[in-house]
Protein backbone atom coordinates (compact mmCIF):
# COMPACT_ATOMS: atom_id res chain seq x y z
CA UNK A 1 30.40 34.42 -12.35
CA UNK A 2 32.20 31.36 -12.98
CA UNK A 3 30.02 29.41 -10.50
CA UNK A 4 27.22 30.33 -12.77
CA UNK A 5 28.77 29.20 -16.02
CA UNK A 6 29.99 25.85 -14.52
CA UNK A 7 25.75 25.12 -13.09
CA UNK A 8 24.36 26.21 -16.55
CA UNK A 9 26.93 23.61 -18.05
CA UNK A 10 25.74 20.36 -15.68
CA UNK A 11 22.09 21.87 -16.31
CA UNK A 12 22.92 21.92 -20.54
CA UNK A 13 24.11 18.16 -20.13
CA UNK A 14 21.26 17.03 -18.36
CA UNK A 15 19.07 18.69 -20.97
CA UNK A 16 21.58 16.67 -23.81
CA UNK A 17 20.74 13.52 -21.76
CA UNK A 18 17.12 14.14 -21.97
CA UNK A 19 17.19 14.82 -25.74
CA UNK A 20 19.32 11.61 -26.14
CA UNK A 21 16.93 9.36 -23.88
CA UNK A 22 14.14 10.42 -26.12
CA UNK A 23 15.45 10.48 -29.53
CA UNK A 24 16.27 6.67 -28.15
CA UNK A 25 12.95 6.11 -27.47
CA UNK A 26 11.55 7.20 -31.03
CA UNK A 27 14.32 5.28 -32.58
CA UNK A 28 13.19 2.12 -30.86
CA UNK A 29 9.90 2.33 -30.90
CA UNK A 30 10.36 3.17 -34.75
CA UNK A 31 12.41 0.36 -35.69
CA UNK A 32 10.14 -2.44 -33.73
CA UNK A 33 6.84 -1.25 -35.53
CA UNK A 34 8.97 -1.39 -38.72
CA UNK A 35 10.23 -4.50 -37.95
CA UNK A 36 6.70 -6.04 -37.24
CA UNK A 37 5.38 -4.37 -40.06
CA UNK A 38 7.97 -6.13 -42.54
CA UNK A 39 7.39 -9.04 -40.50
CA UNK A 40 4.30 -9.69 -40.01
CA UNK A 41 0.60 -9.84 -42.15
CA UNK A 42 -1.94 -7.28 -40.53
CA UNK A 43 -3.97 -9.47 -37.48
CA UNK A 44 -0.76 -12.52 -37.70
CA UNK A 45 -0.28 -13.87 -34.23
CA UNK A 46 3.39 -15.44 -33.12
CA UNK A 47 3.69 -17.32 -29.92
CA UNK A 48 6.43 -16.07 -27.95
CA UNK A 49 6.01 -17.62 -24.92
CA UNK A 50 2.83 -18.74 -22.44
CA UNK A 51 1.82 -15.05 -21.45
CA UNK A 52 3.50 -13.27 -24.38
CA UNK A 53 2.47 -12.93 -28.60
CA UNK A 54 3.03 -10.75 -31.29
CA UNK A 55 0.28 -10.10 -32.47
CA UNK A 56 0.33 -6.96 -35.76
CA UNK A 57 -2.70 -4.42 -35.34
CA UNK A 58 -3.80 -0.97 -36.58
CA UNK A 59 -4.48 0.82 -33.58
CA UNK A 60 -7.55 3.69 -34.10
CA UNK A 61 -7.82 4.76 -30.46
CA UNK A 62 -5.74 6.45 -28.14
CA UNK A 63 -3.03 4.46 -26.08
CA UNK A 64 -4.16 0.25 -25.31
CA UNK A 65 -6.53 1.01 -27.91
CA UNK A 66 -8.77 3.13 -25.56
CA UNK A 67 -11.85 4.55 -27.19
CA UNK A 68 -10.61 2.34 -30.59
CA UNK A 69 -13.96 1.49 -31.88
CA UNK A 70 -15.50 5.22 -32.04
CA UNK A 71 -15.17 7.27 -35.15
CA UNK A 72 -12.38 9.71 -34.49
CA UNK A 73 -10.70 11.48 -37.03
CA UNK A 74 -7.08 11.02 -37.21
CA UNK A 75 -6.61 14.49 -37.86
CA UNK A 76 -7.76 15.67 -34.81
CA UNK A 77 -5.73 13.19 -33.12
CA UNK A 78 -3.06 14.17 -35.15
CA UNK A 79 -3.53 18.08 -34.23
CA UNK A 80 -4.40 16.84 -30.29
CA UNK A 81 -1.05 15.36 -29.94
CA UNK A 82 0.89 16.92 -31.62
CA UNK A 83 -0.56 20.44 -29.26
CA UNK A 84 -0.11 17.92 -26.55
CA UNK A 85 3.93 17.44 -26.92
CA UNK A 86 4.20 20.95 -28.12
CA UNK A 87 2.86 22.15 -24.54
CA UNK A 88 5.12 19.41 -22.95
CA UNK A 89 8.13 20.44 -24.73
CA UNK A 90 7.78 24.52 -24.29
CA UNK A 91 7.25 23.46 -20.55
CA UNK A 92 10.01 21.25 -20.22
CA UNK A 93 12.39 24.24 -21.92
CA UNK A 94 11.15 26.96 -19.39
CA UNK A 95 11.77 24.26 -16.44
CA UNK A 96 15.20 23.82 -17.65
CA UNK A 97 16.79 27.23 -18.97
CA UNK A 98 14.17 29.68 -17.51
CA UNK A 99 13.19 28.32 -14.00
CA UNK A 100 16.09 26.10 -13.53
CA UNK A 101 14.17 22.63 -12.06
CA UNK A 102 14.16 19.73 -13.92
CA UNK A 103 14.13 16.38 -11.36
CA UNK A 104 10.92 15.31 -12.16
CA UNK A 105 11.07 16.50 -15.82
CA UNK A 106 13.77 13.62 -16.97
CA UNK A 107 10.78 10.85 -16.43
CA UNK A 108 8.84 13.50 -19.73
CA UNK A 109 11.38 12.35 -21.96
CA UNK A 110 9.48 8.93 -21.56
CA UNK A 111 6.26 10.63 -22.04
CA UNK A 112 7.27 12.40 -24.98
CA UNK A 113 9.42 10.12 -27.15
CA UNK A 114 6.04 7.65 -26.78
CA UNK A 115 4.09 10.54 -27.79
CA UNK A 116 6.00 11.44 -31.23
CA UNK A 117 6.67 7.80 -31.99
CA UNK A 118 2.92 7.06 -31.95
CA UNK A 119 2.28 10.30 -33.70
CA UNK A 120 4.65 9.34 -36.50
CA UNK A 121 2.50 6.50 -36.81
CA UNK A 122 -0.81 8.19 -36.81
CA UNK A 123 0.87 10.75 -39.41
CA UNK A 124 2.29 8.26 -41.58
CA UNK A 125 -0.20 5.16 -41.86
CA UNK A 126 -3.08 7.30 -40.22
CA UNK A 127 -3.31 4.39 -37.34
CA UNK A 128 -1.10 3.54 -33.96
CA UNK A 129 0.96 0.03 -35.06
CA UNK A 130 0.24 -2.34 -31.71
CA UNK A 131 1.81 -5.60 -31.42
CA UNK A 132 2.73 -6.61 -28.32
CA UNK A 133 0.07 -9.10 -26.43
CA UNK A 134 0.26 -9.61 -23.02
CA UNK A 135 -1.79 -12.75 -21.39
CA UNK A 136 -2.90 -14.40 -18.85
CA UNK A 137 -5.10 -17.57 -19.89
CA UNK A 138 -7.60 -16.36 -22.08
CA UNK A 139 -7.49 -12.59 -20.37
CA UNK A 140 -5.85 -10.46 -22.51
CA UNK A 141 -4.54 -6.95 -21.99
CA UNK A 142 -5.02 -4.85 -24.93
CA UNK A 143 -2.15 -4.73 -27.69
CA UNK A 144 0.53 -2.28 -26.69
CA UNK A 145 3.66 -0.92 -28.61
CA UNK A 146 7.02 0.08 -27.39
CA UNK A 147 5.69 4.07 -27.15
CA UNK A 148 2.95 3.15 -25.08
CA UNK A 149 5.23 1.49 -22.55
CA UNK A 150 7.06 4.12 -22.46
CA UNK A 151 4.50 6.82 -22.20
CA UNK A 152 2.68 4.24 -18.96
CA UNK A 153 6.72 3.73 -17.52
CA UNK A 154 7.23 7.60 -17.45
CA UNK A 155 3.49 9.30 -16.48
CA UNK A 156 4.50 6.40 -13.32
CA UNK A 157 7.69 7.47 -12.51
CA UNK A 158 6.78 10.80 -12.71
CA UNK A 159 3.83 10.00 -10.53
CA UNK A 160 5.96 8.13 -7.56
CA UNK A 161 8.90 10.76 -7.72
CA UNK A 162 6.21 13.27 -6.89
CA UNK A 163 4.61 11.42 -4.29
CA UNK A 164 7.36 10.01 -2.36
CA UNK A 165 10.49 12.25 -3.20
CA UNK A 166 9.39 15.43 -3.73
């Protein structure tokens, strides 16, 4: 029995270090679209470097401003997200305390502090805030925020743990 207790303990701190990892996220990508937003005028552009501006948007798309320039309401993408990360989060409960697996799972705590940062947005100002321009030349990626890098860094890790050490 006290084998038992002392595995559900490691499995409960791994589960803490999840939460932690993305409350960090949120917090982060919270503050820098705060920061911009106090910052910046809506469609300024700073130079940071030869490949790299700030540049403050409102984002009405999906992630990289996918599918920006049809007529979605934000409700629904509101209510889509927001059923997305609910899903995410009930799974990510039973892998830990009901079916006891959770390797892969720690890269969803990317996925999902991305997720409710960006919803917070879409709640609060009805938009995504983007800022971050990434450039080669005069080829320009589209305008990203902290919780989209996360949500790319984690869906890939996820991804590559799956493939290769699974």
């Amino acid at each position: 029995m006290k084998h038992v207790f002392s595995y559900k303990k490691i499995h409960i701190k791994k589960f803490i270090l999840f939460l932690w990892i993305t409350v960090l996220i949120i917090v982060i990508d919270y503050m820098t679209k705060k920061w911009v937003i106090h910052t910046f005028d809506l469609y300024q552009n700073k130079t940071i470097c030869s490949f790299l501006n700030l540049f403050y948007i409102h984002n009405n798309g999906m992630a990289f401003g996918l599918l920006s320039q049809q007529k979605f309401c934000p409700e629904f993408l509101i209510f889509f997200t927001g059923t997305m990360v609910t899903i995410k989060i009930v799974q990510i409960f039973y892998s830990f305390f009901i079916k006891e697996t959770y390797k892969n799972y720690m890269f969803y705590c990317f996925i999902i502090g991305g997720a409710i940062g960006n919803l917070i947005d879409r709640i609060k100002y009805g938009c995504v805030i983007d800022f971050i321009d990434i450039h080669i030349y005069t080829i320009h990626l589209p305008i990203f925020n902290i919780a989209d890098i996360s949500i790319m860094f984690g869906a890939l890790a996820s991804i590559l743990y799956s493939i290769f050490l699974k």
